[in-house]
C-alpha atoms as a PDB file:
ATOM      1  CA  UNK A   1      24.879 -30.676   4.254  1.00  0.00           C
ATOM      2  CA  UNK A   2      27.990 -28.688   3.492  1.00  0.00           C
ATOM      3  CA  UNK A   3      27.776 -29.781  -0.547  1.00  0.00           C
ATOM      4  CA  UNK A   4      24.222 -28.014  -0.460  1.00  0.00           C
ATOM      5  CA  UNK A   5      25.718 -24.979   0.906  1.00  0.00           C
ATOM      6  CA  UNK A   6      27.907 -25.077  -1.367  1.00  0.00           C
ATOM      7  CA  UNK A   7      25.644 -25.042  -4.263  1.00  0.00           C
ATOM      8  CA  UNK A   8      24.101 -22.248  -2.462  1.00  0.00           C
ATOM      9  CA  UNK A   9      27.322 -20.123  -2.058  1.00  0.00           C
ATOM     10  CA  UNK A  10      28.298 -21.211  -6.005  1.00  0.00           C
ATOM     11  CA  UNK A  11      24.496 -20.094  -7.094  1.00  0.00           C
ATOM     12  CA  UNK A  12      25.166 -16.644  -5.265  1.00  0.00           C
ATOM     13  CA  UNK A  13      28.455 -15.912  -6.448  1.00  0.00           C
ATOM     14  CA  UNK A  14      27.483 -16.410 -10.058  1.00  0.00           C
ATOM     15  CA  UNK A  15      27.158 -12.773 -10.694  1.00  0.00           C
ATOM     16  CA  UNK A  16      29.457 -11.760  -7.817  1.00  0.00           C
ATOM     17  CA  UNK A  17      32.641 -11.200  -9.358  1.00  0.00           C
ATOM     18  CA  UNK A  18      30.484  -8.788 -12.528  1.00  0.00           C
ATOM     19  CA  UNK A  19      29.060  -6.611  -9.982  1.00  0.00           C
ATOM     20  CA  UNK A  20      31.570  -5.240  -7.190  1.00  0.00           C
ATOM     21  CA  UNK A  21      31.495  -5.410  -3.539  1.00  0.00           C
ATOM     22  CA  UNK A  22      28.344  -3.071  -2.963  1.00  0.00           C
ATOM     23  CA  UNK A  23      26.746  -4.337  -6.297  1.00  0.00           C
ATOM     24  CA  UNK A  24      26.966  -8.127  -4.606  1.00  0.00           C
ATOM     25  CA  UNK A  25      25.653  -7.100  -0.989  1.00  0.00           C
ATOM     26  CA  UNK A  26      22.492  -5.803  -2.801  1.00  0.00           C
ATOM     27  CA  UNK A  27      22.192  -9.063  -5.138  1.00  0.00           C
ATOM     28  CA  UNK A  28      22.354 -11.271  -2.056  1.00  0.00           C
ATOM     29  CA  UNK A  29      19.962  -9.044   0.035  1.00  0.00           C
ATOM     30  CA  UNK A  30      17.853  -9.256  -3.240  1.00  0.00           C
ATOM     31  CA  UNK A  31      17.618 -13.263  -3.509  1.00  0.00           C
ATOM     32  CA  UNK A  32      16.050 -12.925   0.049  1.00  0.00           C
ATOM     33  CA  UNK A  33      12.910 -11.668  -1.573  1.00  0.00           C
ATOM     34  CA  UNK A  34      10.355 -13.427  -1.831  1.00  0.00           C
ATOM     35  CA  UNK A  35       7.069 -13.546  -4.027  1.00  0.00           C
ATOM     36  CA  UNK A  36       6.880 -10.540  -7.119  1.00  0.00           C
ATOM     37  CA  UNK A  37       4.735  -7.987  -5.088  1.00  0.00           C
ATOM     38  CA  UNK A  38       7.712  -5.909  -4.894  1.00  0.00           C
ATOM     39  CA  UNK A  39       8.549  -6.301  -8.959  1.00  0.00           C
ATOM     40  CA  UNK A  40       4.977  -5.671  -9.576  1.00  0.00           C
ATOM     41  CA  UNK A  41       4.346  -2.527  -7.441  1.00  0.00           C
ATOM     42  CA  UNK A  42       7.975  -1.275  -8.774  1.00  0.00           C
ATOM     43  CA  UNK A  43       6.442  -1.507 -12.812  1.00  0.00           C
ATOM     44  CA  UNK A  44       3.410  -0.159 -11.706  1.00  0.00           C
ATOM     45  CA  UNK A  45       5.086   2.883 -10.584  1.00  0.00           C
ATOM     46  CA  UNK A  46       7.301   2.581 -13.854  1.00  0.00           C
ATOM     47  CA  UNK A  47       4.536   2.687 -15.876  1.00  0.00           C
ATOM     48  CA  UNK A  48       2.740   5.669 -13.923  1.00  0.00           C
ATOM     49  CA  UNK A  49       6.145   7.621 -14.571  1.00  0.00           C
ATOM     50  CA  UNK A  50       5.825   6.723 -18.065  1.00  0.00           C
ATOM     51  CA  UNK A  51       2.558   7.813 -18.521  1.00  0.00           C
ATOM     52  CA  UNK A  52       2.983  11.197 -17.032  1.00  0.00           C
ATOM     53  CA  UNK A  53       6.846  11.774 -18.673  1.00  0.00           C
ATOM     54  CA  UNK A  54       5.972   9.909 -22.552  1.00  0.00           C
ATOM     55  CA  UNK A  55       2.254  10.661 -22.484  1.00  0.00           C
ATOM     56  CA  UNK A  56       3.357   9.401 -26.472  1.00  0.00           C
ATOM     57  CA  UNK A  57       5.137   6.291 -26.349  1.00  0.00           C
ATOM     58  CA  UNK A  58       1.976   4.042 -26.085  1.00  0.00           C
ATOM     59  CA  UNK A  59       3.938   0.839 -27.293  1.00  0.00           C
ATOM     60  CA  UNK A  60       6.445   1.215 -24.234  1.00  0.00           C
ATOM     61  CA  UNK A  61       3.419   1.772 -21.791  1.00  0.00           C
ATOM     62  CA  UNK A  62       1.649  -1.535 -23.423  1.00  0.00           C
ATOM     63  CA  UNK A  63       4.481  -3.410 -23.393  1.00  0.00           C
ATOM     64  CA  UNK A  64       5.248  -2.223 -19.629  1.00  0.00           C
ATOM     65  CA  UNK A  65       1.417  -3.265 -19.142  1.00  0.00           C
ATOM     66  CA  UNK A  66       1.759  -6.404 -20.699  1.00  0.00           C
ATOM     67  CA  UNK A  67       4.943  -7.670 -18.122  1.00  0.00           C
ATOM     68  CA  UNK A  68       2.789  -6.287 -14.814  1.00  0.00           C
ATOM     69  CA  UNK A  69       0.103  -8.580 -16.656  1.00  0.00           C
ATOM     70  CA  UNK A  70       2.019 -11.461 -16.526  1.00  0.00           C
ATOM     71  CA  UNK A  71       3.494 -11.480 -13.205  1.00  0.00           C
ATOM     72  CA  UNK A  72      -0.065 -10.556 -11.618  1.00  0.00           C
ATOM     73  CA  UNK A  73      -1.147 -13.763 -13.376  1.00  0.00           C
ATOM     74  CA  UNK A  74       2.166 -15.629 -12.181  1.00  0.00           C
ATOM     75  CA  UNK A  75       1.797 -14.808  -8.711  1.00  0.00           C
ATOM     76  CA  UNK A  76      -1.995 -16.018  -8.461  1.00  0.00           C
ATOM     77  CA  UNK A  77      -1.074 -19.109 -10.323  1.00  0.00           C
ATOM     78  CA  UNK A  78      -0.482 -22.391  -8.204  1.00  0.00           C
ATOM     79  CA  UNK A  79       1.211 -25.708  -8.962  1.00  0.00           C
ATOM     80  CA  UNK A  80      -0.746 -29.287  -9.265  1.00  0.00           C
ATOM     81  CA  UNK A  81       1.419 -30.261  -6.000  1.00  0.00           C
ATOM     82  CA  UNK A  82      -0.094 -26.336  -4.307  1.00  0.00           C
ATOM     83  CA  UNK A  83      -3.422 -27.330  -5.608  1.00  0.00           C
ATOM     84  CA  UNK A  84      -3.521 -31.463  -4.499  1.00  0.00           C
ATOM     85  CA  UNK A  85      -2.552 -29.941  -0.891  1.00  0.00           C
ATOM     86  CA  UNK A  86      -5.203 -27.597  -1.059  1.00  0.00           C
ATOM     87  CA  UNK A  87      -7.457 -29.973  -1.991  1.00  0.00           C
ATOM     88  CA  UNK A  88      -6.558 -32.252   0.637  1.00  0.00           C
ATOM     89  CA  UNK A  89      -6.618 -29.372   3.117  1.00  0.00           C
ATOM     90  CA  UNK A  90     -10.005 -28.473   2.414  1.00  0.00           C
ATOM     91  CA  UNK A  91     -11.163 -32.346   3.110  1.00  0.00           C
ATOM     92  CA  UNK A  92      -9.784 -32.616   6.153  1.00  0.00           C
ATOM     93  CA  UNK A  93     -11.718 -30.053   7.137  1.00  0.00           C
ATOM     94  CA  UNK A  94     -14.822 -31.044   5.749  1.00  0.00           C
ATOM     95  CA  UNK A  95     -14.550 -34.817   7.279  1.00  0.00           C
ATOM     96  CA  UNK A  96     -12.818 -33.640  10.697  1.00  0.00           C
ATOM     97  CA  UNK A  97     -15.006 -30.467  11.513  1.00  0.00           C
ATOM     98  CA  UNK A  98     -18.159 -29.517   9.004  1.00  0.00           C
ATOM     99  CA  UNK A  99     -19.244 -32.922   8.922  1.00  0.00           C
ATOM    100  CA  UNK A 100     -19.265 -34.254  12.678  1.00  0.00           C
ATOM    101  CA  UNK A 101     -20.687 -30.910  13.830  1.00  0.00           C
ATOM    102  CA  UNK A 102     -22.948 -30.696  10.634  1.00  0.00           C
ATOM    103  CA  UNK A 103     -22.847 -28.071   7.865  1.00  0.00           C
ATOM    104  CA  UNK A 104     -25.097 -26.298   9.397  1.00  0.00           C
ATOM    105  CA  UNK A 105     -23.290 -25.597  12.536  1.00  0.00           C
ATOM    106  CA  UNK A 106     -20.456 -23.702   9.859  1.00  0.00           C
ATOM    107  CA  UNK A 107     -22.927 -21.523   7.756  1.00  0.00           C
ATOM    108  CA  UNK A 108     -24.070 -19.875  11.349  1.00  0.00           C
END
């Protein structure tokens, strides 16, 4: 237990010393986050400020386009493991409930 913490403490300190005291807090406060809604509604409002201040730099607003893009599509995407339990989710349900009440009962 107190090798995986640690790991933890050596993971977090990486950038520590690089970044000062306050610079640190916010890093560790940071690697709390979780998901990319927060990323992805920060470049969206990135790419509205472009739009308004560089009405001309097209290239920069693609290429800001193109990275909310790809972490929309990353934080839709699921693993085989995500999916498998899904999948078994969903037939537990069908053979424990849809099936001894009958389908019918669940489209009501």
């Amino acid at each position: 237990m107190a090798k995986k913490q640690a790991k933890r403490d050596a993971k977090r300190d990486f950038y520590g010393p690089a970044l000062g005291e306050t610079r640190s807090l916010m890093l560790e406060e940071a690697g709390g986050v979780e998901g990319l809604d927060q990323e992805i509604a920060l470049l969206r409002l990135k790419l509205r400020d472009l739009i308004r201040d560089c009405p001309d730099k097209i290239e920069l607003h693609l290429r800001t386009a193109n990275a909310i893009a790809g972490m929309v599509k990353i934080s839709y995407s699921i693993s085989r493991e995500q999916k498998k339990s899904l999948r078994e989710a969903i037939t537990k349900v069908l053979t424990e409930l849809a099936i001894p009440l009958g389908v019918k009962a669940l489209i009501q």
